[in-house]
Protein backbone atom coordinates (compact mmCIF):
# COMPACT_ATOMS: atom_id res chain seq x y z
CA UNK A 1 -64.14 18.33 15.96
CA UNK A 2 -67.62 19.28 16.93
CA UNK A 3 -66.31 22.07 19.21
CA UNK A 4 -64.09 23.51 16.68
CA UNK A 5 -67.12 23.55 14.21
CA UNK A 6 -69.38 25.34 16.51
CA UNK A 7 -66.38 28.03 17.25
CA UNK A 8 -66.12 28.93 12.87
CA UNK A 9 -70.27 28.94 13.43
CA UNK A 10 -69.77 31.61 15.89
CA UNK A 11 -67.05 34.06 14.37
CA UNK A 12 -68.83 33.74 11.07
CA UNK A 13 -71.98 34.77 12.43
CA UNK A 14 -70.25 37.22 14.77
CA UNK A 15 -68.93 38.76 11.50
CA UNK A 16 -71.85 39.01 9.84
CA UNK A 17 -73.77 40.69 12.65
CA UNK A 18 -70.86 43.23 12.38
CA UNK A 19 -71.39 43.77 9.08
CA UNK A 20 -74.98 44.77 9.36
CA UNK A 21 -74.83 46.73 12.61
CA UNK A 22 -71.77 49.11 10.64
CA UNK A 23 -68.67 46.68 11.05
CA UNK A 24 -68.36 47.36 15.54
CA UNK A 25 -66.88 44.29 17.17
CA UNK A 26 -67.22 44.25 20.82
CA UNK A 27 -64.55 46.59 21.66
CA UNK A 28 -66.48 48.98 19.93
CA UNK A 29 -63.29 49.59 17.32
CA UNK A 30 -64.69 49.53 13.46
CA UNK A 31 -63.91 46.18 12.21
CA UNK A 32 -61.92 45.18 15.12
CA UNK A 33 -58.76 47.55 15.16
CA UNK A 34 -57.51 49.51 17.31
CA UNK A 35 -59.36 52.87 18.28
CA UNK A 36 -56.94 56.03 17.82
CA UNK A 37 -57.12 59.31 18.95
CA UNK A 38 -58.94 62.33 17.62
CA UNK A 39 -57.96 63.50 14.50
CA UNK A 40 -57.33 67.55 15.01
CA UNK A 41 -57.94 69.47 11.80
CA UNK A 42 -57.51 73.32 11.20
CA UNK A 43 -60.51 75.26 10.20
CA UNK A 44 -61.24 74.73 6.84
CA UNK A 45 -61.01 77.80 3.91
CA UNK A 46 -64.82 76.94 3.50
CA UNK A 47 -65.32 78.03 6.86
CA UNK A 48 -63.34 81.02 6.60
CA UNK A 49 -64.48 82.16 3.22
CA UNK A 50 -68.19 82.01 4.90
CA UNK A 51 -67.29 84.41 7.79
CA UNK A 52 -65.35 86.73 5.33
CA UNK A 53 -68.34 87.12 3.07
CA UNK A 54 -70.87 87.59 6.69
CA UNK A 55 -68.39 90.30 8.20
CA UNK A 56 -68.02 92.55 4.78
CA UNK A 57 -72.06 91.68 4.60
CA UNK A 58 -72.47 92.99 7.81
CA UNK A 59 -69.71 94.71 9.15
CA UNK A 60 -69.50 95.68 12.76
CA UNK A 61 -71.41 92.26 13.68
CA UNK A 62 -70.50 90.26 17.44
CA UNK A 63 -69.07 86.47 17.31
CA UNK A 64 -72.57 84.86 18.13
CA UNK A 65 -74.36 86.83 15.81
CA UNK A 66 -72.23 85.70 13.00
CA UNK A 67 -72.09 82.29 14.54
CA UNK A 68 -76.28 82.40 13.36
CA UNK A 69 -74.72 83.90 9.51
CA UNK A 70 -72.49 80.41 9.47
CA UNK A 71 -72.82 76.67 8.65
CA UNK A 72 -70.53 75.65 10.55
CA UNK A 73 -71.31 75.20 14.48
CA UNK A 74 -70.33 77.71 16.44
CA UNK A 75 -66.92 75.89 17.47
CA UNK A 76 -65.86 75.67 14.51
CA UNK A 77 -66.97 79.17 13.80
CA UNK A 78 -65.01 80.43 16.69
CA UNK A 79 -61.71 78.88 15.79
CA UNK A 80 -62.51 80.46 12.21
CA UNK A 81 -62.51 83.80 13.64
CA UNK A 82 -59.53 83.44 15.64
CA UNK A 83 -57.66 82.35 12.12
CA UNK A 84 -59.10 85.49 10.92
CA UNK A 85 -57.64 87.31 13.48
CA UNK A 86 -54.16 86.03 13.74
CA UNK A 87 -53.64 86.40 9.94
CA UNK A 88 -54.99 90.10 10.33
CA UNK A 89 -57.70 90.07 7.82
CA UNK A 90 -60.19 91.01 10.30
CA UNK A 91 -60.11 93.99 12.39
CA UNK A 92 -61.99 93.97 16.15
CA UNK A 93 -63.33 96.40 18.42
CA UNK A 94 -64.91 95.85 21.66
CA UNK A 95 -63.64 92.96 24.72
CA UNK A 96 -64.91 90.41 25.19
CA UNK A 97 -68.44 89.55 24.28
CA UNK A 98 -68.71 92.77 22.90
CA UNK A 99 -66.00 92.48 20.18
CA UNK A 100 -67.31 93.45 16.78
CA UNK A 101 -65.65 92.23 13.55
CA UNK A 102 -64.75 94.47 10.27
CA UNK A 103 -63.01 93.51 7.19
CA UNK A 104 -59.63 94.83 6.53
């Protein structure tokens, strides 16, 4: 009896430490389940609409210097202007580092 008391004691108090520390339990899984994998999302239209408005700002501008003219880090920013690219509404000249970006 005694031992089973002590045992509630301990996940209630275990549970209430998890509560204030942001709900981790020890396998470091919020609130106990199961971590999953990364969730992959696209590049948002935010982030797109941003470099649009940068490149007709400044036309003729290289990726890192319009990384600076962005919010979003320059990851994100670089998968933005590959989008742009693919659905053509960017034009490039330039390789490499040297690629400059127009509007189309």
């Amino acid at each position: 009896m005694a031992d089973e008391l002590v045992r509630a004691v301990r996940e209630h108090l275990a549970d209430e430490v998890a509560k204030v520390i942001g709900g981790r339990r020890g396998n470091g899984a919020p609130n106990g389940h199961a971590i999953q994998g990364r969730r992959r999302r696209g590049v948002s239209e935010a982030v797109l609409v941003q470099l649009m408005k940068a490149i007709k700002a400044a036309p003729g501008l290289r990726s890192e210097q319009l990384y600076k003219k962005v919010t979003a880090s320059p990851r994100v920013a670089k998968a933005g202007l590959a989008k742009l690219r693919e659905q053509k509404r960017v034009r490039t000249s330039g390789e490499r580092r040297s690629t400059t970006y127009r509007a189309v």
